[in-house]
PDB file of N, CA and C in Angstrom:
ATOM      1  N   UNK A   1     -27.552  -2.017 -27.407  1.00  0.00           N
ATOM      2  CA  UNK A   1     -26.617  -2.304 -28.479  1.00  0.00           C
ATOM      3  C   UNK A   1     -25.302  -2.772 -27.847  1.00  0.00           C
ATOM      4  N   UNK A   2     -24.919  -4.073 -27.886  1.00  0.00           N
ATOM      5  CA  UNK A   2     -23.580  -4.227 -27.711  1.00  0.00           C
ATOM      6  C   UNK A   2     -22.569  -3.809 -28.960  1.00  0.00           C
ATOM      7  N   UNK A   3     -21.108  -4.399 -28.446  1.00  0.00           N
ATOM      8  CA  UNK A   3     -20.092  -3.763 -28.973  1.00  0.00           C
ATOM      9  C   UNK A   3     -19.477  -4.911 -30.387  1.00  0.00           C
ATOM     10  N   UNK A   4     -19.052  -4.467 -31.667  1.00  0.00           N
ATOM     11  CA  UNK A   4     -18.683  -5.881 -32.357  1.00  0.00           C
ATOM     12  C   UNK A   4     -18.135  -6.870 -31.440  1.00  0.00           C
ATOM     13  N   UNK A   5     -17.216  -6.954 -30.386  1.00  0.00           N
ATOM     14  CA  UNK A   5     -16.427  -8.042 -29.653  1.00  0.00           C
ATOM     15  C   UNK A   5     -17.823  -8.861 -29.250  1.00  0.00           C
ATOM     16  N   UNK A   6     -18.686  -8.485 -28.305  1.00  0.00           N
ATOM     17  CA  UNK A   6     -20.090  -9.381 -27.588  1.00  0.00           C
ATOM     18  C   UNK A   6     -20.680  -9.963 -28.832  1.00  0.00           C
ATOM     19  N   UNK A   7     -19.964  -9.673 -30.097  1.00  0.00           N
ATOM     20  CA  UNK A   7     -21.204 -10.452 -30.979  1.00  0.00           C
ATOM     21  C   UNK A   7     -20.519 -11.216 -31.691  1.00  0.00           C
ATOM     22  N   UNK A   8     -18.989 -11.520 -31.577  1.00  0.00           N
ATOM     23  CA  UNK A   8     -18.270 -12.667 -32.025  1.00  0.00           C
ATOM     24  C   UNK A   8     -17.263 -12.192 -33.061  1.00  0.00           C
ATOM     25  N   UNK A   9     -17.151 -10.887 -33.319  1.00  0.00           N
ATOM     26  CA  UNK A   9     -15.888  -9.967 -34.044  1.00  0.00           C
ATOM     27  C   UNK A   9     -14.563 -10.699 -33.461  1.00  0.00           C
ATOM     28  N   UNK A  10     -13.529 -10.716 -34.548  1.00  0.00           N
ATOM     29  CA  UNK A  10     -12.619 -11.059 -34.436  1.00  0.00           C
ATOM     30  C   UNK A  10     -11.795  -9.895 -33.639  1.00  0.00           C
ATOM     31  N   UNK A  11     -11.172  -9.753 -32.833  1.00  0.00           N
ATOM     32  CA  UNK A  11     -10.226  -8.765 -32.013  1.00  0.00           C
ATOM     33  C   UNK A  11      -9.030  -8.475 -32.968  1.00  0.00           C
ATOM     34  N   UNK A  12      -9.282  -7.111 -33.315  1.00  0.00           N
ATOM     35  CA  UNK A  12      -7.531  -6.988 -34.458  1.00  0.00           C
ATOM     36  C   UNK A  12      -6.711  -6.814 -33.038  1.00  0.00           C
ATOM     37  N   UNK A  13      -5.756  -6.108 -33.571  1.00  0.00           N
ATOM     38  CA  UNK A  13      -4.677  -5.916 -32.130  1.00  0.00           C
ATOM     39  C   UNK A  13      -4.809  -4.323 -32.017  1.00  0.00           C
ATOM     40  N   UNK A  14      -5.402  -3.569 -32.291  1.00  0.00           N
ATOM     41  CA  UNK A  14      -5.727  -2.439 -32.184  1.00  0.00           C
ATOM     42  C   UNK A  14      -6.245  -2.018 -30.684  1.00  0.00           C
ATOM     43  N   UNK A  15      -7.364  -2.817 -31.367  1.00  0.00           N
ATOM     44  CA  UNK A  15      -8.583  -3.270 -29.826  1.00  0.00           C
ATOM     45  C   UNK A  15      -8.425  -4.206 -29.038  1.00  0.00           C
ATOM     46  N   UNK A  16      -7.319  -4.907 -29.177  1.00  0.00           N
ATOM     47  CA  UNK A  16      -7.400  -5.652 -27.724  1.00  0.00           C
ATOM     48  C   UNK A  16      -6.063  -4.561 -26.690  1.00  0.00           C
ATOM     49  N   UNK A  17      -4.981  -4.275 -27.794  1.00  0.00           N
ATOM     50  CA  UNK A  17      -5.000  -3.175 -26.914  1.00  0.00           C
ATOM     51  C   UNK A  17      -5.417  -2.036 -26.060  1.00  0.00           C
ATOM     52  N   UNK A  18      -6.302  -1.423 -26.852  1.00  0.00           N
ATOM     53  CA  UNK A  18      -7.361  -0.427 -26.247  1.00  0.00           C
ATOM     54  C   UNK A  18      -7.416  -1.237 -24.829  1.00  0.00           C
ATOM     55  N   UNK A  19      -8.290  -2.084 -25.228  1.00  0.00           N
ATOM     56  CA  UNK A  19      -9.330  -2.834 -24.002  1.00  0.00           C
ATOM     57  C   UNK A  19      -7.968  -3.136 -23.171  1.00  0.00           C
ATOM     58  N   UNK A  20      -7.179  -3.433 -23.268  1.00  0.00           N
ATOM     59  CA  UNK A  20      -6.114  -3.607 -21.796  1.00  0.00           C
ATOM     60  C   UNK A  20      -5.348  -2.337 -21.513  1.00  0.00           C
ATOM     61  N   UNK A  21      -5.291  -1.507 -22.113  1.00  0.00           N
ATOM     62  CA  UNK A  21      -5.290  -0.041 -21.356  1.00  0.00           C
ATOM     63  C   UNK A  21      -6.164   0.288 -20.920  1.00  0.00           C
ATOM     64  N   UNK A  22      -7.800   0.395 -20.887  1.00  0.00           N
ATOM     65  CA  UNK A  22      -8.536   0.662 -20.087  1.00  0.00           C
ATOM     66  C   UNK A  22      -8.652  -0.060 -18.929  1.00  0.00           C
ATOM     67  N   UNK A  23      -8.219  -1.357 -18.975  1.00  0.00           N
ATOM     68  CA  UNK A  23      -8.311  -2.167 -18.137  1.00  0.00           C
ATOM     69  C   UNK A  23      -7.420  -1.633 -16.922  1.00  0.00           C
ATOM     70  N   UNK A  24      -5.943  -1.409 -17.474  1.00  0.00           N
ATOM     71  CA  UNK A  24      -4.988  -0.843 -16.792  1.00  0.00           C
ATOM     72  C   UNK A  24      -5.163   0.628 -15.657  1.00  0.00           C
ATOM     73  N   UNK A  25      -6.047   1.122 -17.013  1.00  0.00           N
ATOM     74  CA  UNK A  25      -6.289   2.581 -16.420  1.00  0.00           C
ATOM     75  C   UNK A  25      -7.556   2.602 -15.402  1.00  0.00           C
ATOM     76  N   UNK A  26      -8.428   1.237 -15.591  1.00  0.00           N
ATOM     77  CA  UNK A  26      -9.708   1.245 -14.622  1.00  0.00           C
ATOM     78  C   UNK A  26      -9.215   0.237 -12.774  1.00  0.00           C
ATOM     79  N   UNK A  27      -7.972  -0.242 -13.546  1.00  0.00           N
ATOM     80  CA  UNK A  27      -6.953  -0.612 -12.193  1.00  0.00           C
ATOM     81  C   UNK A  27      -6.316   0.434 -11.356  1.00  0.00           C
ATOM     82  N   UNK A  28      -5.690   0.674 -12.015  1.00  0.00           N
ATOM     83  CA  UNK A  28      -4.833   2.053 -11.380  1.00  0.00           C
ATOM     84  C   UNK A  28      -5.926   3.171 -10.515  1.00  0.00           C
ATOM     85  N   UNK A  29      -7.018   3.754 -11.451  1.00  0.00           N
ATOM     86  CA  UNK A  29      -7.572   4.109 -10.691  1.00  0.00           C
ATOM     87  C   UNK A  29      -8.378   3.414  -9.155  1.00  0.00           C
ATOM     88  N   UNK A  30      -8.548   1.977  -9.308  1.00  0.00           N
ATOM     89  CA  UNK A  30      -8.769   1.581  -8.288  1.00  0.00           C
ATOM     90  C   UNK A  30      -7.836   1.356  -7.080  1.00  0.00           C
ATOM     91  N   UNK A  31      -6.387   1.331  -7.258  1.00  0.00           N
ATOM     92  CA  UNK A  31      -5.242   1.552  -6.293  1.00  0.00           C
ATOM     93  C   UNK A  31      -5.420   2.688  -5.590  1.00  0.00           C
ATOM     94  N   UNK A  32      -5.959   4.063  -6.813  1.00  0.00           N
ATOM     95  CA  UNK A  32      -5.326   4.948  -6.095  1.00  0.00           C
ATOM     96  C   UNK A  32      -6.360   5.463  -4.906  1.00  0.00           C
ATOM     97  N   UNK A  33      -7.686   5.115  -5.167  1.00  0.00           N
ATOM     98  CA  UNK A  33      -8.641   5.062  -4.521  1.00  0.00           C
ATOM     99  C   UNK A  33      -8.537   4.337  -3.146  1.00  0.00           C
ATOM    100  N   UNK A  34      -7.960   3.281  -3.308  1.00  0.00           N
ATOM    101  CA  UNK A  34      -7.767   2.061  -1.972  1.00  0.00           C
ATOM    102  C   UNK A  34      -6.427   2.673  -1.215  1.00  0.00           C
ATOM    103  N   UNK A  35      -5.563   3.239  -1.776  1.00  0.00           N
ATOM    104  CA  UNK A  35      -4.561   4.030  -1.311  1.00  0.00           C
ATOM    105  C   UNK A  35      -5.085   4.719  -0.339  1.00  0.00           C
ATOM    106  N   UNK A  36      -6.026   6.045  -0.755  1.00  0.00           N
ATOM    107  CA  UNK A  36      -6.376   7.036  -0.318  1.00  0.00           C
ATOM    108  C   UNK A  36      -7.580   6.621   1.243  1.00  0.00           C
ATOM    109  N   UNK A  37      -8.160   5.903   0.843  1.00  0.00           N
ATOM    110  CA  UNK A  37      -8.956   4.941   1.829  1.00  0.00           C
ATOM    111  C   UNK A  37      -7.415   4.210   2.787  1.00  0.00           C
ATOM    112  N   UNK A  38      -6.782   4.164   2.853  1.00  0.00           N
ATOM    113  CA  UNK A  38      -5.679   3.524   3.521  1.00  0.00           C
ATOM    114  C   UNK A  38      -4.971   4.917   4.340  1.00  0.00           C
ATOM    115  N   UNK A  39      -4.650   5.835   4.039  1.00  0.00           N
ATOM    116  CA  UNK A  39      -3.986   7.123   4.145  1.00  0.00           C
ATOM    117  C   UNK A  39      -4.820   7.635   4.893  1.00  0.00           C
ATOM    118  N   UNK A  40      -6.496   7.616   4.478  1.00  0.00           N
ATOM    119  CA  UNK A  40      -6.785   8.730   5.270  1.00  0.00           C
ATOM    120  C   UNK A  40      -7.528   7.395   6.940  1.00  0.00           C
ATOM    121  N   UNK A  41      -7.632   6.091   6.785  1.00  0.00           N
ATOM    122  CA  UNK A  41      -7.517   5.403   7.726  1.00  0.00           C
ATOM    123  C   UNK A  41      -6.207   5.510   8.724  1.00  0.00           C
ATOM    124  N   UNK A  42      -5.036   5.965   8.440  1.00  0.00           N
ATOM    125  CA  UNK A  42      -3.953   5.579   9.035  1.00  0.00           C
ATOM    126  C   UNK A  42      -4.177   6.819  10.205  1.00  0.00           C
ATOM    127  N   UNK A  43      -4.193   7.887   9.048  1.00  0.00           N
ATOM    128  CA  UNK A  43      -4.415   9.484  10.111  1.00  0.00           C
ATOM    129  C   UNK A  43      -5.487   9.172  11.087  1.00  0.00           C
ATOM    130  N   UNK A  44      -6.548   8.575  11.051  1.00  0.00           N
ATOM    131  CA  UNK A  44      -7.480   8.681  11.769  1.00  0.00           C
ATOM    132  C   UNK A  44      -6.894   8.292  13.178  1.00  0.00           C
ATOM    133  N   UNK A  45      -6.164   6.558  12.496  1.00  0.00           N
ATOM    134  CA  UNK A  45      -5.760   6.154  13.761  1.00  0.00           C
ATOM    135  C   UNK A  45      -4.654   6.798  14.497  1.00  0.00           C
ATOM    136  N   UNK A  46      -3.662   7.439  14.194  1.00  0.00           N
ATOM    137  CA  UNK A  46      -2.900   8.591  14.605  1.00  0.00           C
ATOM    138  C   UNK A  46      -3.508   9.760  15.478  1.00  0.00           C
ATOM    139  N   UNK A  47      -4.606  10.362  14.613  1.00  0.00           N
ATOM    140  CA  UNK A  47      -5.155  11.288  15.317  1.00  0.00           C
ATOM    141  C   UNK A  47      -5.868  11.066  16.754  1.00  0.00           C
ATOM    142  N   UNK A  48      -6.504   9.534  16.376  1.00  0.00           N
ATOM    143  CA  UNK A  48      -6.986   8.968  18.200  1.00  0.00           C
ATOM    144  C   UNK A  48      -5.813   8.711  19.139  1.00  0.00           C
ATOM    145  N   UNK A  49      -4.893   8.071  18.495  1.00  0.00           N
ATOM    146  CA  UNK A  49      -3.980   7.925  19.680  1.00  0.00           C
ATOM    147  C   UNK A  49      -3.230   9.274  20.069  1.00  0.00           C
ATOM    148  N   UNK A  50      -3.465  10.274  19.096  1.00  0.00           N
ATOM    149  CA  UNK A  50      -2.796  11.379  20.002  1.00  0.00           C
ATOM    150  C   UNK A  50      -4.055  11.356  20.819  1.00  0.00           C
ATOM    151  N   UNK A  51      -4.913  11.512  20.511  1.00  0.00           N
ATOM    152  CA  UNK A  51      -6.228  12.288  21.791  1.00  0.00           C
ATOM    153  C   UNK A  51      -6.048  11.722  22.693  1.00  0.00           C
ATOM    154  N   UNK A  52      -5.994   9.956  22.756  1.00  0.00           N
ATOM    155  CA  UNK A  52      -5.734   9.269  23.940  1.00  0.00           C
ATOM    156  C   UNK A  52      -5.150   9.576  24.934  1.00  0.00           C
ATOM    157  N   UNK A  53      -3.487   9.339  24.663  1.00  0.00           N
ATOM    158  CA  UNK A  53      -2.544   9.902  24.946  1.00  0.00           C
ATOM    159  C   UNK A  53      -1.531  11.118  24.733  1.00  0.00           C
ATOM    160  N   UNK A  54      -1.987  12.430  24.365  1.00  0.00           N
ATOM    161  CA  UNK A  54      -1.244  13.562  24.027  1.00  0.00           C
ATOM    162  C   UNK A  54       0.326  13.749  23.900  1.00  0.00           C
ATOM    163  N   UNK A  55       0.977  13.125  25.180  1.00  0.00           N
ATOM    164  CA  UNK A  55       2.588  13.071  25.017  1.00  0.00           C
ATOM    165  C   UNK A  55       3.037  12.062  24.408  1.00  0.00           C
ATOM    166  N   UNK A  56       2.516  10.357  24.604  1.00  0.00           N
ATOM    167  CA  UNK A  56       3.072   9.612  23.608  1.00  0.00           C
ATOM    168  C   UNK A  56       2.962   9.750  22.612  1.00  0.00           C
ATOM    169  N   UNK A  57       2.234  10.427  21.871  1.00  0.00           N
ATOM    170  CA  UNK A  57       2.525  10.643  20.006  1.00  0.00           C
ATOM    171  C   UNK A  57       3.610  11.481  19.966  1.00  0.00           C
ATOM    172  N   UNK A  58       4.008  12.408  20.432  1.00  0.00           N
ATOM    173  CA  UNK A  58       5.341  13.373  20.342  1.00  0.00           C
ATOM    174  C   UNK A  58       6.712  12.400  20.380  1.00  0.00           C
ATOM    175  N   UNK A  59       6.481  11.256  21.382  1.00  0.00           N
ATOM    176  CA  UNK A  59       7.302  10.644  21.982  1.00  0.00           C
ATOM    177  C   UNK A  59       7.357   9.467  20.415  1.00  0.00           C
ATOM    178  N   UNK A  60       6.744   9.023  20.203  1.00  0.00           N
ATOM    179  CA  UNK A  60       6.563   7.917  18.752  1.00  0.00           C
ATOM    180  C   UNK A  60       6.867   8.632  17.504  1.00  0.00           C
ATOM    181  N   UNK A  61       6.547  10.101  17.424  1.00  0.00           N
ATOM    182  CA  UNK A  61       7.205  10.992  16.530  1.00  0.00           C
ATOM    183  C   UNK A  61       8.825  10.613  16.692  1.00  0.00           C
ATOM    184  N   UNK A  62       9.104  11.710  17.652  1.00  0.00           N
ATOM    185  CA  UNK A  62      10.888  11.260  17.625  1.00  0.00           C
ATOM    186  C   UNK A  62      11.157  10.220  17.508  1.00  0.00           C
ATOM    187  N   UNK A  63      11.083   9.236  18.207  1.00  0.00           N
ATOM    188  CA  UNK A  63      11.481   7.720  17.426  1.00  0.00           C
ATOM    189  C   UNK A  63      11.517   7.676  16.046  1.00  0.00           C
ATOM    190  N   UNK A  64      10.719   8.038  15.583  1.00  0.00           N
ATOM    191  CA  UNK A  64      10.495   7.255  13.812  1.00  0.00           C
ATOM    192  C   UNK A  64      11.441   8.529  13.564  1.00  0.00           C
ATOM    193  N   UNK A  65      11.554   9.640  13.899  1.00  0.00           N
ATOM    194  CA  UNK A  65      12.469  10.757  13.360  1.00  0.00           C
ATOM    195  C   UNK A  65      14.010  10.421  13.625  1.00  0.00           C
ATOM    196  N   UNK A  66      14.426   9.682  14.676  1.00  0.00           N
ATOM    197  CA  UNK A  66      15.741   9.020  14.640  1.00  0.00           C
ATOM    198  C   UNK A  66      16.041   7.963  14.068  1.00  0.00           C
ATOM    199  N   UNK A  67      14.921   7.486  13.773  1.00  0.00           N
ATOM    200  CA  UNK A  67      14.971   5.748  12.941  1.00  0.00           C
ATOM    201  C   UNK A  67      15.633   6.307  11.491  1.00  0.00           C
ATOM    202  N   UNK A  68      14.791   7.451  11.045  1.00  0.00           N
ATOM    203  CA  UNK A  68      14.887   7.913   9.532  1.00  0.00           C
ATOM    204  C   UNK A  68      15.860   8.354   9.623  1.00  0.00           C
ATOM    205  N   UNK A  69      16.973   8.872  10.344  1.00  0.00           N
ATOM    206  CA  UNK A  69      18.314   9.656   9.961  1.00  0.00           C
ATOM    207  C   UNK A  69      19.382   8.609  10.485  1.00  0.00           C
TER     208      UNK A  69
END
């Protein structure tokens, strides 16, 4: 069964709103998803370069900690 719109219903403005808030809301959730895929990529690469090198991450810490103040 499709929906009245797939069968040539006129769109009041009710429903085309609807349909672009879901749209909105099926976006957003895809940011926050690609976010989180980004975040937990960044740590990873953080976490290897500490293993690599143990003192230069301490050392790249303070930097960005004097940059920020």
């Amino acid at each position: 069964m499709a929906c009245p719109v797939c069968f040539g219903a006129a769109a009041d403005p009710a429903l085309r709103e609807s349909m672009n808030a879901g749209i909105l809301v099926l976006l957003g959730v895809t940011a926050v998803v690609l976010a989180c895929f980004l975040r937990f990529f960044v740590a990873l690469a953080r976490r290897s370069r500490e293993v690599a090198h143990p003192g230069d991450a301490q050392l790249i810490d303070a930097n960005q900690s004097e940059r920020a103040a």
